[in-house]
Protein backbone atom coordinates (compact mmCIF):
# COMPACT_ATOMS: atom_id res chain seq x y z
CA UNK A 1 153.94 -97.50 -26.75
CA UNK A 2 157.63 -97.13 -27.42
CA UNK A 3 160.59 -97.91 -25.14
CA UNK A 4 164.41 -97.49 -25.30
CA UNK A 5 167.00 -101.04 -25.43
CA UNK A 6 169.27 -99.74 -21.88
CA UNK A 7 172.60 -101.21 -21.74
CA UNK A 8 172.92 -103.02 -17.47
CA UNK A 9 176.25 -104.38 -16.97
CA UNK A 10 177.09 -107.03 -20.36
CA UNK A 11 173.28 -107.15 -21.02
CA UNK A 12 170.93 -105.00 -22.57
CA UNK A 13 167.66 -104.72 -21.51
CA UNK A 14 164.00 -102.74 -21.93
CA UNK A 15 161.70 -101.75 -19.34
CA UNK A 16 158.23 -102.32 -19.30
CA UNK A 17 155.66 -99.99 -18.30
CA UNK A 18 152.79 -101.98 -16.06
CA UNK A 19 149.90 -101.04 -18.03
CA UNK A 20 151.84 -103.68 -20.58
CA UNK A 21 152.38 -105.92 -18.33
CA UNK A 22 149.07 -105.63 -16.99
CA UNK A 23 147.49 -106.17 -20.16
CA UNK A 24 149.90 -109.24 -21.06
CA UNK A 25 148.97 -111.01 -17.50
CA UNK A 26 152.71 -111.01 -16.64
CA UNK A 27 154.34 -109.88 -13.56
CA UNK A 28 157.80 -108.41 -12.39
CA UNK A 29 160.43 -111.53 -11.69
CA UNK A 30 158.16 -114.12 -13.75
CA UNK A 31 160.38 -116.38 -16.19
CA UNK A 32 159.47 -115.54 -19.98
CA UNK A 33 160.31 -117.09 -23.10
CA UNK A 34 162.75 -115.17 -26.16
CA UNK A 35 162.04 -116.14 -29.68
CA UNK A 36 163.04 -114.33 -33.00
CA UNK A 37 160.27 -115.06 -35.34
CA UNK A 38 159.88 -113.45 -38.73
CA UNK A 39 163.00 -110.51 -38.04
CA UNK A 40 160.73 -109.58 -34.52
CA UNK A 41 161.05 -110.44 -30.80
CA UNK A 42 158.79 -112.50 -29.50
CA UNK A 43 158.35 -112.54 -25.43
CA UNK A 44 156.08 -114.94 -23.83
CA UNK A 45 155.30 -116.36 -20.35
CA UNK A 46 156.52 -119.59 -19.46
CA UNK A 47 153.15 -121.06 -17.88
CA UNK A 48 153.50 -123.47 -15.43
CA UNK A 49 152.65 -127.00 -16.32
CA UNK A 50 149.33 -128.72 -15.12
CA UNK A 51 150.09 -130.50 -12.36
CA UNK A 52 148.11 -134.13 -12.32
CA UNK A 53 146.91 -136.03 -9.18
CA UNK A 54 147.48 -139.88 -9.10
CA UNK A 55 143.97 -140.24 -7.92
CA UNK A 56 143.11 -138.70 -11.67
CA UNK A 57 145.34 -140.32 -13.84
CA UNK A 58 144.34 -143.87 -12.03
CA UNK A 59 140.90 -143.64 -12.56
CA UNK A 60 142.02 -142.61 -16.61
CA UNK A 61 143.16 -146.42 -16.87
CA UNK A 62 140.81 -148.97 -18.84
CA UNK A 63 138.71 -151.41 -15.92
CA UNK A 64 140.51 -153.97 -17.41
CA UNK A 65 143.94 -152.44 -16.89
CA UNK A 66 146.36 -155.83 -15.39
CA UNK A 67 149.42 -154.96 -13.80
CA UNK A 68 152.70 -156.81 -14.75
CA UNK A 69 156.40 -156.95 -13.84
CA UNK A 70 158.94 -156.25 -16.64
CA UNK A 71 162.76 -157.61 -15.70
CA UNK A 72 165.69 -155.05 -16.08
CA UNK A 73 168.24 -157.58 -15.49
CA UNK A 74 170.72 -157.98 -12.96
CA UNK A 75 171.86 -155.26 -10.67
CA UNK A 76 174.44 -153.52 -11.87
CA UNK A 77 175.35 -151.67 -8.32
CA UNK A 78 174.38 -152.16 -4.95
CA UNK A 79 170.81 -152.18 -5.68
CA UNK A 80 168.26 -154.43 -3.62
CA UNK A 81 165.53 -156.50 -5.09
């Protein structure tokens, strides 16, 4: 499939048809990612990272995980301890 670089304001731009975009999973207004690799334009969805749950990452810790306090020195504003 072929498609023309536009000129919109200071930008240039291309528009994709939705049978692309349908095939790429990507959808109008999501961010992507611009790379130049190998003289060609590379455009890729920026996937959201996996978000954890504390619950998850606690029970990751070894059973004989001990909990200590680590001194950052004085306060160096009006900080509380």
């Amino acid at each position: 499939m072929e498609t023309k670089i536009q000129k919109w304001g200071n930008s240039q731009g291309l528009r994709f048809p939705t049978a692309i975009l349908k095939e790429a999973d990507m959808r109008i207004g999501e961010t992507v990612e611009l790379k130049v690799r190998n003289g060609n334009i590379v455009i890729r969805p920026v996937r959201l990272r996996k978000k954890y749950k504390l619950e998850d990452l606690l029970a990751r810790l070894p059973e004989n995980y001990k909990l200590s306090e680590v001194e950052w020195g004085k306060a160096s504003g009006r900080e509380e301890w």
